[in-house]
Protein backbone atom coordinates (compact mmCIF):
# COMPACT_ATOMS: atom_id res chain seq x y z
CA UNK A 1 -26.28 -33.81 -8.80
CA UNK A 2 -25.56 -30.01 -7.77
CA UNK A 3 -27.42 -27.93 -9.08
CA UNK A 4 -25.55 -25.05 -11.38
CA UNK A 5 -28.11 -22.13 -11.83
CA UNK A 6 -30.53 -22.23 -9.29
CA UNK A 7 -30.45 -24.07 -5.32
CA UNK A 8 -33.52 -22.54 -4.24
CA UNK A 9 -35.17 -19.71 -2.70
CA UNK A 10 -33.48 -20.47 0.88
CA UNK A 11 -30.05 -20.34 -0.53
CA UNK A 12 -30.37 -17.25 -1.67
CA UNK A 13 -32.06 -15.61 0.72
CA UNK A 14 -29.27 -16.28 2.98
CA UNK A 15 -26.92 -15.42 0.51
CA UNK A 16 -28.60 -11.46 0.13
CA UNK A 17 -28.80 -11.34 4.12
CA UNK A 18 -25.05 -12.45 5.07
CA UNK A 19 -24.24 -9.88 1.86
CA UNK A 20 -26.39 -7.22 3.58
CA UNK A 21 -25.25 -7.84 7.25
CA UNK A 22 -21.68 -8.69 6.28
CA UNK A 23 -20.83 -5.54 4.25
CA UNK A 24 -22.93 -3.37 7.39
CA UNK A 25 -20.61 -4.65 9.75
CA UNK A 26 -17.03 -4.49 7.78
CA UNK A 27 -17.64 -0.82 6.83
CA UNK A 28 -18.99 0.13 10.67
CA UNK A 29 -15.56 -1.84 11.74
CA UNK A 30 -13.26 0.17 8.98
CA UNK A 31 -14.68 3.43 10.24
CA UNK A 32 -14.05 2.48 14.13
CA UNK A 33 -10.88 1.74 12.91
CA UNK A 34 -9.52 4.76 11.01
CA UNK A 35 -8.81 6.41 7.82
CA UNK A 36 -4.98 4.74 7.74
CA UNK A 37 -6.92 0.82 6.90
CA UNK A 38 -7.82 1.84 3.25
CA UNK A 39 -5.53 4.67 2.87
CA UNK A 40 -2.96 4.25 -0.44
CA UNK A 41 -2.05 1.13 -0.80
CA UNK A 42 1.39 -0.33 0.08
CA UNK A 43 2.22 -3.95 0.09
CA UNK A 44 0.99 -4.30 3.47
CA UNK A 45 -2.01 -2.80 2.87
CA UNK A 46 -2.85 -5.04 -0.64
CA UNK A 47 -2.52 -7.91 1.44
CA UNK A 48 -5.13 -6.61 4.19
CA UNK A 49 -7.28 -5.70 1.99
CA UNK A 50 -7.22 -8.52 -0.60
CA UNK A 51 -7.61 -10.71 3.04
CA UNK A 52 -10.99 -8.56 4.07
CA UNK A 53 -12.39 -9.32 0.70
CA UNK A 54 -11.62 -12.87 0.88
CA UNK A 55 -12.95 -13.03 4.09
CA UNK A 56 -16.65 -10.82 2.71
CA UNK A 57 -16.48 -13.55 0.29
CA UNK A 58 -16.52 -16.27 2.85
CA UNK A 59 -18.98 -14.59 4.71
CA UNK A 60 -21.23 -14.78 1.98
CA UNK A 61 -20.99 -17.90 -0.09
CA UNK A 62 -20.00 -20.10 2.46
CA UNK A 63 -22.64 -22.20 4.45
CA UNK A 64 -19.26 -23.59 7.12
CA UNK A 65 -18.63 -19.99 7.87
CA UNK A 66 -21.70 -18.32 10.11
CA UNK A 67 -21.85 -14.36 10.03
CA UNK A 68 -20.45 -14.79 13.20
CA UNK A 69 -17.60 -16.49 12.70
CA UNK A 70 -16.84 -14.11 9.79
CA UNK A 71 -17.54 -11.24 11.89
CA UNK A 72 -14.73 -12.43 14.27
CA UNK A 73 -12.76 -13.07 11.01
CA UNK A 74 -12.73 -9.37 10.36
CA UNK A 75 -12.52 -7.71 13.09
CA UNK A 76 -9.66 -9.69 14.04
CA UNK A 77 -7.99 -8.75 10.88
CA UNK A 78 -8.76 -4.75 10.99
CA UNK A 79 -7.74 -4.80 14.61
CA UNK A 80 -3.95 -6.40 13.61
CA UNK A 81 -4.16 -4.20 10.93
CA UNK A 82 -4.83 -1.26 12.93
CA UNK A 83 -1.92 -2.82 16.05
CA UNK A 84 0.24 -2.85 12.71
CA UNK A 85 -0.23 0.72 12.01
CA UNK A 86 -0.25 2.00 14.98
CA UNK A 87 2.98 0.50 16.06
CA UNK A 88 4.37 1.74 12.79
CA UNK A 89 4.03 5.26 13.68
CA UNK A 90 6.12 4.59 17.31
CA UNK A 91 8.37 1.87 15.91
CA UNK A 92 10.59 2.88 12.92
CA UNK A 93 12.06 -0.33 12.78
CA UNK A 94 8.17 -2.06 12.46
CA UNK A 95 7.68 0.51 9.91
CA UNK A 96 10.83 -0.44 7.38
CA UNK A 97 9.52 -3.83 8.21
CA UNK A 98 5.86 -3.55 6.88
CA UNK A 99 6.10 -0.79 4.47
CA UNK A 100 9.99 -0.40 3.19
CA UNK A 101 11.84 2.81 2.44
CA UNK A 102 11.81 4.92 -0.13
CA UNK A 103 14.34 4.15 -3.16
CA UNK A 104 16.32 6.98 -4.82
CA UNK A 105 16.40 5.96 -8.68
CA UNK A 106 17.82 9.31 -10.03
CA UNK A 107 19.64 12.23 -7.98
CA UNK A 108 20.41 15.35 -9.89
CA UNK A 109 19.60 14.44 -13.28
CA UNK A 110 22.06 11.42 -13.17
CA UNK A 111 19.94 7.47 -13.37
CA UNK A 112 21.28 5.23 -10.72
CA UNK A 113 21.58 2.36 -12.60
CA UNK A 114 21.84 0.05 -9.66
CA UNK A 115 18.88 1.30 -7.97
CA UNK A 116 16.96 1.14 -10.76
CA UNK A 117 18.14 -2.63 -11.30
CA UNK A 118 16.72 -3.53 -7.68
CA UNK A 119 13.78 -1.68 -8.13
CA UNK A 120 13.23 -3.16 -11.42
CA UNK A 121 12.46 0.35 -13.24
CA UNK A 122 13.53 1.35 -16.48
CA UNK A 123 14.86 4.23 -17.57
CA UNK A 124 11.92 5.11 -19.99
CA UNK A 125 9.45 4.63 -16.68
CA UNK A 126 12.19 7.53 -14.94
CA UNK A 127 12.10 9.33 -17.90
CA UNK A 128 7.66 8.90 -18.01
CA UNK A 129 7.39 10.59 -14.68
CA UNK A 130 9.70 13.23 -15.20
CA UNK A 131 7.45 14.10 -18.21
CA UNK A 132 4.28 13.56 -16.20
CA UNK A 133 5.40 16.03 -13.22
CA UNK A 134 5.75 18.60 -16.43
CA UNK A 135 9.38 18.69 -16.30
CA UNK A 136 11.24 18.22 -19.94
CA UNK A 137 14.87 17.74 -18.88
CA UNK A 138 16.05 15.29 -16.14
CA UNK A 139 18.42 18.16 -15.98
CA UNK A 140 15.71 19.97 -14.21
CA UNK A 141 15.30 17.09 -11.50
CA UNK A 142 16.64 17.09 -8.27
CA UNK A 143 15.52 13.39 -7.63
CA UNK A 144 13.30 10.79 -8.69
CA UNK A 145 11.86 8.61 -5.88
CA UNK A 146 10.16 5.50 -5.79
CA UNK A 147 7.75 5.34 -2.84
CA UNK A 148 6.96 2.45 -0.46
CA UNK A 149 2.96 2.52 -2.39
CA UNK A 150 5.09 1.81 -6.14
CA UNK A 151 4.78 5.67 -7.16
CA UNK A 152 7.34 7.58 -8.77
CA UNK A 153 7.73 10.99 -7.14
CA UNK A 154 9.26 13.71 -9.00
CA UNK A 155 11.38 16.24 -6.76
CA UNK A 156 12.39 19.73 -9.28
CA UNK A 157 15.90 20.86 -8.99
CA UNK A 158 16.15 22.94 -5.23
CA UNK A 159 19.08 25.81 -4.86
CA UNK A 160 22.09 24.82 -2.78
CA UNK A 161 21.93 20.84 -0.88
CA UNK A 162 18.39 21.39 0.52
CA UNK A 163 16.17 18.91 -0.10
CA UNK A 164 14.81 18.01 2.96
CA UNK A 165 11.37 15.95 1.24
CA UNK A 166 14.68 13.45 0.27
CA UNK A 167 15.50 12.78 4.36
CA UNK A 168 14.31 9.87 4.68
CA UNK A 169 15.12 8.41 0.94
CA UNK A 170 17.47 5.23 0.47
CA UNK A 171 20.42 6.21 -1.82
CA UNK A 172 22.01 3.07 -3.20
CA UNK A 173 25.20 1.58 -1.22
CA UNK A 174 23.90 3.77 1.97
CA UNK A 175 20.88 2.92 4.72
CA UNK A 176 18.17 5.01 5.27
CA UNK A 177 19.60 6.49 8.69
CA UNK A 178 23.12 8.01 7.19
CA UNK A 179 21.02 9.22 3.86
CA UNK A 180 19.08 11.26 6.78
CA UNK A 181 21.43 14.07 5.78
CA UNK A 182 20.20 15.54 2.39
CA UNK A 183 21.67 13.46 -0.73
């Protein structure tokens, strides 16, 4: 029978020393690797970092996996991770791959109903941030963006077509490169 509240001393004594080792050696290898691993989350970056906590977890509970093998584990991991990002900033087509594009929702005061149907926001979430950037009118809003990290940025209402923080911003029917030119 296995036991439920206690396996012995052994047990967990290597239990608090893979913890101890373990969690040494993933933050050494996130600070070798650079601020951008646990920077604000995207969807690539959830799945990295629910994956190096899986992997801790391994390290730790599991008597099949040695510290060693979990070591490998995540340094493997932080060093794709790190490939990922790096190539991201040199490849724009491996960063629309890993971290999208931006999504217009709402372009001078006017909701973009389809955008907001394939981002799957309401107009009451819109109509939230608008309040939260201290704006009352979506009159007063050049453009309300949802970012590759799930945030809704709020852009005020600019004089004349410049908006340049909207360059890189999907508008709806149009790809990122001809929306280049401000909206």
């Amino acid at each position: 029978m296995d036991p439920i509240f206690f396996d012995g001393g052994a047990a967990l004594w290597r239990v608090a020393l893979s913890s101890v080792l373990a969690y040494i050696g993933l933050v050494a290898m996130l600070r070798v690797s650079g601020r951008r691993t646990l920077s604000k989350m995207n969807a690539f970056d959830l799945v990295v970092t629910v994956a190096l906590g899986s992997i801790l977890a391994s390290i730790v509970l599991s008597r099949d996996v040695t510290l060693a093998q979990g070591g490998l584990a995540l340094a493997l991991l932080i060093g794709m991770q790190y490939l990922v990002t790096w190539s991201s900033v040199r490849l724009p087509w491996v960063r629309r791959l890993v971290t999208g594009e931006p999504a217009l929702l709402l372009h001078r005061g006017e909701l973009l109903p389809r955008a907001l149907r394939v981002a799957r926001v309401t107009p009451a979430e819109i109509r939230a941030a608008v309040r939260s950037a201290g704006l009352a009118s979506l009159d007063e809003v050049e453009a309300v963006v949802l970012e590759t990290d799930g945030e809704l940025s709020v852009v005020g209402r600019v004089e004349g077509d410049e908006a340049s923080s909207l360059a890189d911003v999907t508008r709806p029917g149009r790809r990122a490169d001809r929306a280049r030119r401000a909206p």
